[in-house]
C-alpha atoms as a PDB file:
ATOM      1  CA  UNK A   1       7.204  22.098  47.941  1.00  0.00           C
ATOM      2  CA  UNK A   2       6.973  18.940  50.155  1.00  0.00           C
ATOM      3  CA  UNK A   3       6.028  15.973  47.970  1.00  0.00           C
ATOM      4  CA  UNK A   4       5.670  12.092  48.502  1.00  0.00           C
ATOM      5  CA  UNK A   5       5.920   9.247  45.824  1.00  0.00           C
ATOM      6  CA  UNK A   6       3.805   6.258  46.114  1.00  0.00           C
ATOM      7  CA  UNK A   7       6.100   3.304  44.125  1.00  0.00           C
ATOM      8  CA  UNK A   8       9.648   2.723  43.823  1.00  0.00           C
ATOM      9  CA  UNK A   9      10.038   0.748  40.473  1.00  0.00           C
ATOM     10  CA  UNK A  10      11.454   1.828  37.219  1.00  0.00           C
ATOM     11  CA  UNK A  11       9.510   4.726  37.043  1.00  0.00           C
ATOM     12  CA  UNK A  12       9.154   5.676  40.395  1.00  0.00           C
ATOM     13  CA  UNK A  13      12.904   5.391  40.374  1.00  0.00           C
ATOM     14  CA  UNK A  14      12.980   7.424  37.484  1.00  0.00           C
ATOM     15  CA  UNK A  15      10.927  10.141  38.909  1.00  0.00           C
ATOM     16  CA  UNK A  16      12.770  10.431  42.043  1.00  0.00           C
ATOM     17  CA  UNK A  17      15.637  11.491  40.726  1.00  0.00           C
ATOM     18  CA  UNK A  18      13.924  14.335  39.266  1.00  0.00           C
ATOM     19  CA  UNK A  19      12.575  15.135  42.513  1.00  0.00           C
ATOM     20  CA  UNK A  20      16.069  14.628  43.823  1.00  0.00           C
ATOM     21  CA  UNK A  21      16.964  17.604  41.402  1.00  0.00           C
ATOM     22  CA  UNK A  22      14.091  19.754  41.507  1.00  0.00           C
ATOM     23  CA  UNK A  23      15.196  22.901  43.495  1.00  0.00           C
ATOM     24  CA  UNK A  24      11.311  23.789  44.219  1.00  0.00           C
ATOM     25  CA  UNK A  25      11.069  20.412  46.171  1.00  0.00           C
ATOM     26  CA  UNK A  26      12.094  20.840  49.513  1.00  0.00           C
ATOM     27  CA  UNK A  27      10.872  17.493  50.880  1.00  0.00           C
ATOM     28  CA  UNK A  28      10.296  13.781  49.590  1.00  0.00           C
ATOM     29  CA  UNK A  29       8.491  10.816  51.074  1.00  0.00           C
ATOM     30  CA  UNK A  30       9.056   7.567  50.010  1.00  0.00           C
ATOM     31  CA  UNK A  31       6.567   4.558  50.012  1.00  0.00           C
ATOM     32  CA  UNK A  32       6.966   1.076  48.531  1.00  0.00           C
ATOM     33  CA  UNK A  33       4.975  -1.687  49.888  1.00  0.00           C
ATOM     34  CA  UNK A  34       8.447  -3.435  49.033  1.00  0.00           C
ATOM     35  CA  UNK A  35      10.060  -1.313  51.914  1.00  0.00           C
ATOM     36  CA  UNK A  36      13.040  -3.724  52.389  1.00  0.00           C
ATOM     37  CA  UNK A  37      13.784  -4.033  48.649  1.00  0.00           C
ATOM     38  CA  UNK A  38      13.720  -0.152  48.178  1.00  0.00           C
ATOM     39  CA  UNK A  39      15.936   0.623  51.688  1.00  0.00           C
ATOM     40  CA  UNK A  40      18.601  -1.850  50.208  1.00  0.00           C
ATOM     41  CA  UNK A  41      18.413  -0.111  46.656  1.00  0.00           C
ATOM     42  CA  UNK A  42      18.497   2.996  47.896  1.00  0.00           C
ATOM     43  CA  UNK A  43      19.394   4.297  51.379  1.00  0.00           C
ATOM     44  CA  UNK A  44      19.733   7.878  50.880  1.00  0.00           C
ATOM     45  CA  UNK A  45      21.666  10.273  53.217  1.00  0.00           C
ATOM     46  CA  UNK A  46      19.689  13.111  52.052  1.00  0.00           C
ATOM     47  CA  UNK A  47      18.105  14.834  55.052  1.00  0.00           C
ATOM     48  CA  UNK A  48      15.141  15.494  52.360  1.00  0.00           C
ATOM     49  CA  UNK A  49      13.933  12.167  51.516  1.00  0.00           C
ATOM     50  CA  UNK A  50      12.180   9.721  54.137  1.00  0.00           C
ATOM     51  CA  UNK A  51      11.475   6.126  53.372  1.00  0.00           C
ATOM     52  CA  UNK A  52       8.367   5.076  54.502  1.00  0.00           C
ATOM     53  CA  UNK A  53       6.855   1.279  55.504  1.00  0.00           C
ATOM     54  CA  UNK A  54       3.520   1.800  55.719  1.00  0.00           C
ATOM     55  CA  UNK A  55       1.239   4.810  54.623  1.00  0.00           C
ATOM     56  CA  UNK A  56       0.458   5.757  58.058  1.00  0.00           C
ATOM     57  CA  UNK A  57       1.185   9.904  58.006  1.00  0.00           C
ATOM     58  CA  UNK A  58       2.309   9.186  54.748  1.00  0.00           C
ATOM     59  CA  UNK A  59      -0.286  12.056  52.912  1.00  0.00           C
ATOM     60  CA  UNK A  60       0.125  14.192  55.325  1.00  0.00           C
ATOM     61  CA  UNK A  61       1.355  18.239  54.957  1.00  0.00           C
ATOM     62  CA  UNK A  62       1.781  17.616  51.717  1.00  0.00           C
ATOM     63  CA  UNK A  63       1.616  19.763  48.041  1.00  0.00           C
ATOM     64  CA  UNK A  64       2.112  17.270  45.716  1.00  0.00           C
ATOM     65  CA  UNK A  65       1.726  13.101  45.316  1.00  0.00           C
ATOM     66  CA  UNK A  66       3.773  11.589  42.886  1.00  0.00           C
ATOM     67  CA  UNK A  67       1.810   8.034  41.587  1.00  0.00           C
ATOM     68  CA  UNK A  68       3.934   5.333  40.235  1.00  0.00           C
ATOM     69  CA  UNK A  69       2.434   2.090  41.779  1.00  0.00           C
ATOM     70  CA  UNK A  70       1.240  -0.995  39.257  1.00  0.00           C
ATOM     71  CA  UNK A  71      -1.620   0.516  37.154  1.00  0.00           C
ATOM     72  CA  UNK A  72      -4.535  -1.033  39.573  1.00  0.00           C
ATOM     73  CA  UNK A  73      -3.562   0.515  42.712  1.00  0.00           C
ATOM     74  CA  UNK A  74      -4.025   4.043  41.120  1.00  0.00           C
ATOM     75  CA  UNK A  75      -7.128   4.664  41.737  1.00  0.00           C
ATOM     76  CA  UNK A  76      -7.449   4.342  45.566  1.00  0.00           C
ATOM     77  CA  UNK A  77      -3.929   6.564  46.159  1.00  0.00           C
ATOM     78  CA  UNK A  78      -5.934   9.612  43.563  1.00  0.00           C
ATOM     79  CA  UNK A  79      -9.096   9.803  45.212  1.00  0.00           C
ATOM     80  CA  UNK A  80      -7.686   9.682  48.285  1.00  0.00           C
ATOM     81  CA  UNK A  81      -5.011  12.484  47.635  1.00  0.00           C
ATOM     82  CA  UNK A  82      -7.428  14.387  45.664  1.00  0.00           C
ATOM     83  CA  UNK A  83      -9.973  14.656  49.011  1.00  0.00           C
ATOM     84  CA  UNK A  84      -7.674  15.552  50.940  1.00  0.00           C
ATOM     85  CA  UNK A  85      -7.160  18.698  48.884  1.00  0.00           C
ATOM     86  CA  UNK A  86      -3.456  17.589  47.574  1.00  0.00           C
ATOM     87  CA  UNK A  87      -1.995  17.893  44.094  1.00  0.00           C
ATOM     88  CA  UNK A  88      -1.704  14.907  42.028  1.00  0.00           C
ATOM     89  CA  UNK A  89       0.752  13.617  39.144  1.00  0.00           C
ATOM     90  CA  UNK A  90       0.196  10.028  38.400  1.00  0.00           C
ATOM     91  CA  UNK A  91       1.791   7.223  35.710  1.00  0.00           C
ATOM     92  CA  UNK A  92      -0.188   6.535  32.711  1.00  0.00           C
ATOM     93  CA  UNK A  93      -3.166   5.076  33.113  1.00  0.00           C
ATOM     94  CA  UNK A  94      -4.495   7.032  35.613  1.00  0.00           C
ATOM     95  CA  UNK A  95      -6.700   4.347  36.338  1.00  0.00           C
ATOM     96  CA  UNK A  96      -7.459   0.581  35.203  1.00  0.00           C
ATOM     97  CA  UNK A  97     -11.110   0.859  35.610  1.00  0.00           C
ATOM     98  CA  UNK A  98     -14.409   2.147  34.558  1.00  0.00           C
ATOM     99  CA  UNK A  99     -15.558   2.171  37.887  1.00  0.00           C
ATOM    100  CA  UNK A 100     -12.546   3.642  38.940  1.00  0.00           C
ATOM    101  CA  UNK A 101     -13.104   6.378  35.929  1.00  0.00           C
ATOM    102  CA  UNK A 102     -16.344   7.145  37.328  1.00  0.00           C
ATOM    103  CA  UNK A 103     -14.385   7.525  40.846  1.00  0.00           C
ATOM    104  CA  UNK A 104     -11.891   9.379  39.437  1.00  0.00           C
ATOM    105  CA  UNK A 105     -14.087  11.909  37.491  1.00  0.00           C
ATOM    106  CA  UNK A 106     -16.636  12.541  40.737  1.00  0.00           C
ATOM    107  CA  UNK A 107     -13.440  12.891  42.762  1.00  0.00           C
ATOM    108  CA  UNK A 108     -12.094  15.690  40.631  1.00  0.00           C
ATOM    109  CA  UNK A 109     -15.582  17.352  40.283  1.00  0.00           C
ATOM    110  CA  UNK A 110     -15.747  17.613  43.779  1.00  0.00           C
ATOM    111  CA  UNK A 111     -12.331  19.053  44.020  1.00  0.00           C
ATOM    112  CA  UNK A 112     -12.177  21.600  41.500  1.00  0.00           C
ATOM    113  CA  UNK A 113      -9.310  23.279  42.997  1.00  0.00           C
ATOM    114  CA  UNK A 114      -6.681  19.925  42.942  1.00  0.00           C
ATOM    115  CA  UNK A 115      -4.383  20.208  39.743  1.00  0.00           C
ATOM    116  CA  UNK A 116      -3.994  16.492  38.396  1.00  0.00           C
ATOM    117  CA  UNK A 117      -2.360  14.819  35.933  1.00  0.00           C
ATOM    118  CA  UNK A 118      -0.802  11.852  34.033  1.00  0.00           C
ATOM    119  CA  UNK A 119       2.438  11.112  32.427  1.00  0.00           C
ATOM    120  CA  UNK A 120       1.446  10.687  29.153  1.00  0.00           C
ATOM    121  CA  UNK A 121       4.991  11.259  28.293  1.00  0.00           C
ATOM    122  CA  UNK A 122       5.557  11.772  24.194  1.00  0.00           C
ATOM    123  CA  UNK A 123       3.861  15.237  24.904  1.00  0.00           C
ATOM    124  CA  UNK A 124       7.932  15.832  25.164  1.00  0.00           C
ATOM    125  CA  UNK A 125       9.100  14.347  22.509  1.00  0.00           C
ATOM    126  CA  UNK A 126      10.623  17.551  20.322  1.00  0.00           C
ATOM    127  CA  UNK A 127       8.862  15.522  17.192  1.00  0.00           C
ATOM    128  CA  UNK A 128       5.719  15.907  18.701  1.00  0.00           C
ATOM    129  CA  UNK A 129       5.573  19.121  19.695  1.00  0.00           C
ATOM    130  CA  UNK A 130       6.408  20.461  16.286  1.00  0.00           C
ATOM    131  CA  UNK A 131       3.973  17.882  14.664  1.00  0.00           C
ATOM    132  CA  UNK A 132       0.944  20.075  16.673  1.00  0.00           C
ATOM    133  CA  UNK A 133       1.885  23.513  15.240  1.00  0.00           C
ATOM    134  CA  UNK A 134       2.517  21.528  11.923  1.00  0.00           C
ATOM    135  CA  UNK A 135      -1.305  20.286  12.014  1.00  0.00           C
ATOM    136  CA  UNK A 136      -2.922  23.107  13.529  1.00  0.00           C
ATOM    137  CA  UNK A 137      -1.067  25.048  10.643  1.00  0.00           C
ATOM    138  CA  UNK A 138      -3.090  23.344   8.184  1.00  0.00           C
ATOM    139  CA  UNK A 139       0.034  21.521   6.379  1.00  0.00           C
ATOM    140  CA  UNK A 140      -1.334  18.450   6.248  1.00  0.00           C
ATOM    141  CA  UNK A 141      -4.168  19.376   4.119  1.00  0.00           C
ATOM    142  CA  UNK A 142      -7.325  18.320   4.487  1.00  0.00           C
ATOM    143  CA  UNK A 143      -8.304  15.372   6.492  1.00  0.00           C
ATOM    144  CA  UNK A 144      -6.090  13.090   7.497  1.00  0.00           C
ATOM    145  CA  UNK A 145      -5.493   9.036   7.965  1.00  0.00           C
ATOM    146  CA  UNK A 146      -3.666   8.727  10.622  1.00  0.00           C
ATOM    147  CA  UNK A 147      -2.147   5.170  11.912  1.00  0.00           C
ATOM    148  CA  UNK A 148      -0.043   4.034  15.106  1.00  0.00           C
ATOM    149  CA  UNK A 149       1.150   0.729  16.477  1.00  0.00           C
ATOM    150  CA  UNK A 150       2.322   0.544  19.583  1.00  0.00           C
ATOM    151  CA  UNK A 151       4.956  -2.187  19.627  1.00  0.00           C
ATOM    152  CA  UNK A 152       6.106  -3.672  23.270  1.00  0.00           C
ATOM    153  CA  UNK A 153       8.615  -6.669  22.413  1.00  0.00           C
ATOM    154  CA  UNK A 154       8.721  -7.805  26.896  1.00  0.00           C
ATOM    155  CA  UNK A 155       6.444 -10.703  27.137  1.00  0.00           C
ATOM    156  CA  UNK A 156       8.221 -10.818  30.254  1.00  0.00           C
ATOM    157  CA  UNK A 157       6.419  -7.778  31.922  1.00  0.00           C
ATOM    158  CA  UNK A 158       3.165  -9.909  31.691  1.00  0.00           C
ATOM    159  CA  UNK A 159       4.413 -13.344  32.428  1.00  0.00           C
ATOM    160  CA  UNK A 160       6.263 -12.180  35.441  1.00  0.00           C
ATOM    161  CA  UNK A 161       4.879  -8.508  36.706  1.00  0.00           C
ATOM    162  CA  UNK A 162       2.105  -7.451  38.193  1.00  0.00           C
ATOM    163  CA  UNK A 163       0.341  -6.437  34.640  1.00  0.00           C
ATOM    164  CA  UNK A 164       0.065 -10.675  34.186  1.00  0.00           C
ATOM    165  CA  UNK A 165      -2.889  -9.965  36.437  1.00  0.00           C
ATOM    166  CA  UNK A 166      -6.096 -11.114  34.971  1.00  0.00           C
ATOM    167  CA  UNK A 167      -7.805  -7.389  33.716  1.00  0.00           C
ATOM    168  CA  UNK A 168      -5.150  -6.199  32.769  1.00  0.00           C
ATOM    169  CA  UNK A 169      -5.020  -4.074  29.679  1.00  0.00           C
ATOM    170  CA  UNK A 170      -2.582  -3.570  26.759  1.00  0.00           C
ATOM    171  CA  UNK A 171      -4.459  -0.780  25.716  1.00  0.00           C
ATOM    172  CA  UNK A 172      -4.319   1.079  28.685  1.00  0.00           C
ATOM    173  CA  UNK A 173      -0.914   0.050  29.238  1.00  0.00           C
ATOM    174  CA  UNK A 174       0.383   1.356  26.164  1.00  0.00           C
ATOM    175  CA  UNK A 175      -1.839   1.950  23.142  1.00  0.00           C
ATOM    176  CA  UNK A 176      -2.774   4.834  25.479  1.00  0.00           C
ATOM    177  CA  UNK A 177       0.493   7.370  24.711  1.00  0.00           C
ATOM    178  CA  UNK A 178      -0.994   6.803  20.795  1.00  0.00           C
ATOM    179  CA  UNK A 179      -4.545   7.967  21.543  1.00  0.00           C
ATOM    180  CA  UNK A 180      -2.821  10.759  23.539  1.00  0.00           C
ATOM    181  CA  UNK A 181      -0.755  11.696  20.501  1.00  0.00           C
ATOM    182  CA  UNK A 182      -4.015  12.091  18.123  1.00  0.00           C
ATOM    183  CA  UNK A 183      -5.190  14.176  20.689  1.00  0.00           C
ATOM    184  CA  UNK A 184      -2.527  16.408  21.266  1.00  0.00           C
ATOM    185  CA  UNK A 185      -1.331  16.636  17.622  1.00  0.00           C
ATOM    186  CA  UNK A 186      -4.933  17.444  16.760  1.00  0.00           C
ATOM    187  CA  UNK A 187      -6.061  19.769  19.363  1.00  0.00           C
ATOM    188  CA  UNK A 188      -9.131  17.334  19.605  1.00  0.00           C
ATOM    189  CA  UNK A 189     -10.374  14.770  22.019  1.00  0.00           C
ATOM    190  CA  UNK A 190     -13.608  14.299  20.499  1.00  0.00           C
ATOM    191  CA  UNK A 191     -14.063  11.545  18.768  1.00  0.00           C
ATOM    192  CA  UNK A 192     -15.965   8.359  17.899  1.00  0.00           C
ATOM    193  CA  UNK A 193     -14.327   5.037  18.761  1.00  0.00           C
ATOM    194  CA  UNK A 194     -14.761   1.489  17.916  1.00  0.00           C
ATOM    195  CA  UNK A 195     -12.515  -0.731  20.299  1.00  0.00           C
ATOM    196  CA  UNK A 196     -11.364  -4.347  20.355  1.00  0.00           C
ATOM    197  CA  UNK A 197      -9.304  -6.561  22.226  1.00  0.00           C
ATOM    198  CA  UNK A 198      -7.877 -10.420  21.164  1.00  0.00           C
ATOM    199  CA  UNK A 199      -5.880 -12.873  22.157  1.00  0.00           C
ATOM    200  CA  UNK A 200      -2.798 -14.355  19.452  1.00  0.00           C
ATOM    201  CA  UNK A 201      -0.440 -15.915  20.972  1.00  0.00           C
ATOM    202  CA  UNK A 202       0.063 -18.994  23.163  1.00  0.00           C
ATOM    203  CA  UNK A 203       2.574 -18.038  25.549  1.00  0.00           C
ATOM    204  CA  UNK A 204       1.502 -17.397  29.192  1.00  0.00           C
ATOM    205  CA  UNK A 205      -0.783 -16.221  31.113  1.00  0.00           C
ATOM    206  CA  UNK A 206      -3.386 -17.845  28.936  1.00  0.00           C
ATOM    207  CA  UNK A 207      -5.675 -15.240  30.238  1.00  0.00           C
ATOM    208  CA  UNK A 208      -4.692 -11.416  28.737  1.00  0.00           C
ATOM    209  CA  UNK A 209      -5.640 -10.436  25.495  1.00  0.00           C
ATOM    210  CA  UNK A 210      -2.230  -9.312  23.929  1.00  0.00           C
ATOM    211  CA  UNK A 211      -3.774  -7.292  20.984  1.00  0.00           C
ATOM    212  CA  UNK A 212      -5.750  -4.023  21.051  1.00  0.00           C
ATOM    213  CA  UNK A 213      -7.400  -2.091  18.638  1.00  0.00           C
ATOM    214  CA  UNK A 214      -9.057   1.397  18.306  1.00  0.00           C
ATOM    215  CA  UNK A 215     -10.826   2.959  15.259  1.00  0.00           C
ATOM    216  CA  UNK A 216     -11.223   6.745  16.080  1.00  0.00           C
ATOM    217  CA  UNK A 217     -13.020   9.284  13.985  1.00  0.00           C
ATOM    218  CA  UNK A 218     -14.338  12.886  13.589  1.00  0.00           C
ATOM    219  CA  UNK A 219     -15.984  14.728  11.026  1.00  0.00           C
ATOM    220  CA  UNK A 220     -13.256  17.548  10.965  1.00  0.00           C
ATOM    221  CA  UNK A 221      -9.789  15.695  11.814  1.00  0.00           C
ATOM    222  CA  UNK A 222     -10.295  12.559   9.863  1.00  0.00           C
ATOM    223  CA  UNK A 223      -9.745   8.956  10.077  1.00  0.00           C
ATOM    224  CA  UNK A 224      -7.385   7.077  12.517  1.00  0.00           C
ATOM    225  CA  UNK A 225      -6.202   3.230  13.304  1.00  0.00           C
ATOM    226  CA  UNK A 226      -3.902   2.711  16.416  1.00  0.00           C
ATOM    227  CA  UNK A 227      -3.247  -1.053  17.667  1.00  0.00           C
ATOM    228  CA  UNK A 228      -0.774  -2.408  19.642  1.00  0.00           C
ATOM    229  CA  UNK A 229       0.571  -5.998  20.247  1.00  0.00           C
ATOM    230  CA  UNK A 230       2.326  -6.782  23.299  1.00  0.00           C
ATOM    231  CA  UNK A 231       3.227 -10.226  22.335  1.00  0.00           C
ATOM    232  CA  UNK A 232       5.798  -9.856  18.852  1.00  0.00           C
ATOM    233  CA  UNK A 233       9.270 -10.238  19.758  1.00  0.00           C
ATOM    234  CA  UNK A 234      10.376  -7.477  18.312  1.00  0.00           C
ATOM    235  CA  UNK A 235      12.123  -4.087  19.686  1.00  0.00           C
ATOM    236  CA  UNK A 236      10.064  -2.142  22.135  1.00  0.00           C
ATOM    237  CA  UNK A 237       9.082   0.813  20.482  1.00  0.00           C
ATOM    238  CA  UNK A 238       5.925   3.236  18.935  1.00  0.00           C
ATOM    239  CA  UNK A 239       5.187   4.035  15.254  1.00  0.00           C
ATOM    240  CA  UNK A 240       3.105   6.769  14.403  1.00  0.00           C
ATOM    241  CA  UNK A 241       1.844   8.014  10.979  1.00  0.00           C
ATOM    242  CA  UNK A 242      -0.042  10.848   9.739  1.00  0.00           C
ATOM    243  CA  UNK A 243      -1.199  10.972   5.699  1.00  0.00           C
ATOM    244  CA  UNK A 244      -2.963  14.221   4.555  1.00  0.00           C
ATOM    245  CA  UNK A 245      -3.313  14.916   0.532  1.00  0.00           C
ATOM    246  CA  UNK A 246      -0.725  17.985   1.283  1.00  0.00           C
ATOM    247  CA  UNK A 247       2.505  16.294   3.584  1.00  0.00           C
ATOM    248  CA  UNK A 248       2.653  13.022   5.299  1.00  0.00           C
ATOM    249  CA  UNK A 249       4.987  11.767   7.641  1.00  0.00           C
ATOM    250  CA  UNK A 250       5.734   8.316   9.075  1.00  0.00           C
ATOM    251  CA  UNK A 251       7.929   7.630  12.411  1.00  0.00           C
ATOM    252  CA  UNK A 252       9.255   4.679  12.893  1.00  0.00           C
ATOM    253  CA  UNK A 253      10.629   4.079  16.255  1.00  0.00           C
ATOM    254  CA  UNK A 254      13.248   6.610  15.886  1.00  0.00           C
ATOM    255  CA  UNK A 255      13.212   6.913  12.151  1.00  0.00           C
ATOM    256  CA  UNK A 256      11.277   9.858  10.616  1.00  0.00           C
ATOM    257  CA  UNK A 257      10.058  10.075   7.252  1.00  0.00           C
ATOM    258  CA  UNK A 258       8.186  12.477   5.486  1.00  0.00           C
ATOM    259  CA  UNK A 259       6.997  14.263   2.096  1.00  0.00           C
ATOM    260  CA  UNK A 260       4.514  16.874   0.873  1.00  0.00           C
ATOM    261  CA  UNK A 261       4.470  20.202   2.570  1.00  0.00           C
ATOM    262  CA  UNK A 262       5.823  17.953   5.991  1.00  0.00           C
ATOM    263  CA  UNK A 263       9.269  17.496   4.004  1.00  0.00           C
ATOM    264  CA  UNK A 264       9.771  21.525   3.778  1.00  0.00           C
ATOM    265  CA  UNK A 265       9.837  22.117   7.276  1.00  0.00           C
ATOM    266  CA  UNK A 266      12.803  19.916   8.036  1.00  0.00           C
ATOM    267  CA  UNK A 267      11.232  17.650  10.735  1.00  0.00           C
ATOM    268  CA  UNK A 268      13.383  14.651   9.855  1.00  0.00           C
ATOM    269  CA  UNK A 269      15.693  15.155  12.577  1.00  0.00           C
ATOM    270  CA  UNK A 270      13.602  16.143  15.375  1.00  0.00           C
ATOM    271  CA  UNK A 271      13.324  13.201  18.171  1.00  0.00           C
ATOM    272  CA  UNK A 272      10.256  11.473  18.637  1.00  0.00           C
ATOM    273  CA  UNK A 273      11.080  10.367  22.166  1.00  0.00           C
ATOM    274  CA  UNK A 274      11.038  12.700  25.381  1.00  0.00           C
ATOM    275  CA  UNK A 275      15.001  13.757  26.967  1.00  0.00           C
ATOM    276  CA  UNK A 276      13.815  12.378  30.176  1.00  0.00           C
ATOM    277  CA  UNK A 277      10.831  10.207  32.237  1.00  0.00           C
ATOM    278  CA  UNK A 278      10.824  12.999  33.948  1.00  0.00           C
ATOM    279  CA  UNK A 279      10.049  15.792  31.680  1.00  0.00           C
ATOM    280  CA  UNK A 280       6.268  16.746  32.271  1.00  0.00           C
ATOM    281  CA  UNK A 281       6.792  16.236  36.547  1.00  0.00           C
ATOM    282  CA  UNK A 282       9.214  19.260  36.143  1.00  0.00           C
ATOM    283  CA  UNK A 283       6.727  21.153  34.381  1.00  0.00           C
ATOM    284  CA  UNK A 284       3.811  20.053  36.177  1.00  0.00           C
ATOM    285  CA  UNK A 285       6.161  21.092  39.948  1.00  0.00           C
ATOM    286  CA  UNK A 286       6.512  25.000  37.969  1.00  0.00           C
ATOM    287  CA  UNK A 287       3.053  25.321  37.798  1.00  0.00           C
ATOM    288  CA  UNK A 288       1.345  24.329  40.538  1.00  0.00           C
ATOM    289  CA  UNK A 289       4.147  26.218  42.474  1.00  0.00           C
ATOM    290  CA  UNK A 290       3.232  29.042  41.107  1.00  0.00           C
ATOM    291  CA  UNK A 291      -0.662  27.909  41.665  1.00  0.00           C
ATOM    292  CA  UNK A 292      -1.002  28.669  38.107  1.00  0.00           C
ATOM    293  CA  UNK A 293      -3.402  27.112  35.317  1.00  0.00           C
ATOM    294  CA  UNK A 294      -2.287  28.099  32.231  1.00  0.00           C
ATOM    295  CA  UNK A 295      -0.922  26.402  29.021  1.00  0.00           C
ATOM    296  CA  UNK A 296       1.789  23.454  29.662  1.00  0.00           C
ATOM    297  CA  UNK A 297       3.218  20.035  27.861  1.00  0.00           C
ATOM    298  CA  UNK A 298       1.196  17.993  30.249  1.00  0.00           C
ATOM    299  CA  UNK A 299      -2.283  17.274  29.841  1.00  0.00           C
ATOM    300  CA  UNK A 300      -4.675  19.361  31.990  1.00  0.00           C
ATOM    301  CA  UNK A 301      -6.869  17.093  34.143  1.00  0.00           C
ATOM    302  CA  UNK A 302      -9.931  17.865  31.269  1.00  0.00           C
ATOM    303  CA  UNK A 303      -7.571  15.904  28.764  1.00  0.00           C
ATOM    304  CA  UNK A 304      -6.612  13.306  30.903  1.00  0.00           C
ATOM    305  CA  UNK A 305     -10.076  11.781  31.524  1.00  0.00           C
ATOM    306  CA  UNK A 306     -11.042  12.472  28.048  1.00  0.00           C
ATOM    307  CA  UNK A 307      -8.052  10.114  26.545  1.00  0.00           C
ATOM    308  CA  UNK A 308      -8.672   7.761  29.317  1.00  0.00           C
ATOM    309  CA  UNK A 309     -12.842   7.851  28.522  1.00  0.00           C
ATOM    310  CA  UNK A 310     -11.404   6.396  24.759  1.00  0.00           C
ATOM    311  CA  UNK A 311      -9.165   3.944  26.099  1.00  0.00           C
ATOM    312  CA  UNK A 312     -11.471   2.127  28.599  1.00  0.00           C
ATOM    313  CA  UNK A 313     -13.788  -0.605  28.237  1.00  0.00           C
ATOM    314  CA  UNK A 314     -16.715   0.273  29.108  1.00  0.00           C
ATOM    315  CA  UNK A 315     -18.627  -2.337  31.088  1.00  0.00           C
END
């Protein structure tokens, strides 16, 4: 498979090295805008990998674009890729934007064929996985309240990153893996939402709302509250909580806590995180190797746009 990564920061790093180790990959492009910065980092001898300075020839002969650029410059690397007929795995969000949504969404309608998808990454987390069979196994009960904070604890990602750009958004930038959760755990990804944004603390930029908020409901799953604040100095981490009146289970960072029916099926000591960053591009690489559409960890392009739809502001 010859594949090319667009972004060479912590997680682009982080997904090279999967690449690095994939044996279906037979060829990587590299391209940073930073060019300089990544050739000093990393100057591979690897007659596999080519760093690249601009994107001229960059998309071309390829199978598979790897995404992992600052959240606004998504959009324009997707549609392009996903004209030109080529396979797409991007970083969560997929895109920043409505309008970019609605580019996005005509740009994969048009394209039936391209397999996308985002690295909505807790889809891996061992936790999470058994969670799903535990819900769609009825041992929560009835409906459920379910409840999720999404906890960041570096203020210094806005004041000195890219995401201190004005528009940018906490809940797309992390509240996001929390809606995904709901989804997967519940099998559903219909739901009504009531969103909010505001602004608590002082520190700069003066000009990002630090605090999200999304109400979700449906008739058949229940009740959920997921918020996240990107401005509490506390440890960076996601809590997630699911109450039904047969189990319950709260997870804490890495803590997990449960009772009911949840407490018999010894989940306590399952991790909530994911082994790797890397994870759901190794499963994504199997299928579309194989040119095959069937079930996997990652969400299928349908799911993508559909958490995405209930993350963005719509205006």
């Amino acid at each position: 498979m010859r594949v090319a990564l667009v972004g060479c920061g912590k997680a682009g790093k982080a997904l090279l090295d999967e690449l690095r180790m994939n044996p279906i990959v037979e060829s990587i492009k590299v391209y940073d805008p930073k060019f300089d910065k990544v050739q000093s980092e990393y100057i591979s001898t690897e007659k596999n990998i080519s760093l690249y300075q601009s994107l001229e020839g960059f998309m071309k002969n390829l199978d598979l674009l790897v995404i992992a650029s600052p959240d606004h410059l998504h959009a324009e690397y997707l549609t392009d890729a996903i004209a030109s007929g080529i396979n797409c795995f991007v970083e969560k969000p997929a895109v920043a934007s409505i309008s970019d949504f609605i580019a996005l969404k005509a740009a994969i309608e048009s394209n039936p064929e391209v397999q996308i998808t985002s690295n909505l990454i807790l889809r891996a987390a061992p936790l999470f996985i058994a969670l799903q069979k535990a819900f769609n196994e009825n041992a929560f009960g009835s409906k459920v309240f379910i409840e999720g904070k999404y906890l960041y604890g570096r203020w210094e990602k806005l004041s000195t990153g890219w995401r201190g750009a004005p528009g940018y958004s906490v809940i797309l930038g992390g509240l996001i893996h929390l809606v995904d959760m709901l989804c997967f755990v519940t099998s559903n990804y219909e739901f009504q939402r009531k969103i909010e944004f505001h602004r608590l603390t002082n520190k700069m930029p003066h000009d990002i709302d630090d605090f999200g908020s999304i109400v979700l409901s449906n008739t058949s799953v229940g009740l959920a509250h997921l918020t996240t604040n990107f401005s509490s100095p506390i440890e960076h981490r996601r809590d997630f909580a699911i109450y039904g009146d047969n189990g319950w289970i709260e997870i804490r960072g890495k803590q997990v806590y449960s009772g009911g029916k949840i407490a018999g099926l010894n989940l306590d000591n399952l991790s909530a995180v994911e082994k790797s960053k890397g994870d759901l591009l190794r499963s994504f690489i199997e299928n579309v190797s194989q040119n095959s559409h069937g079930a996997s960890l990652y969400p299928t392009k349908i799911e993508m746009l559909k958490v995405l739809e209930l993350c963005i502001e719509h205006k």
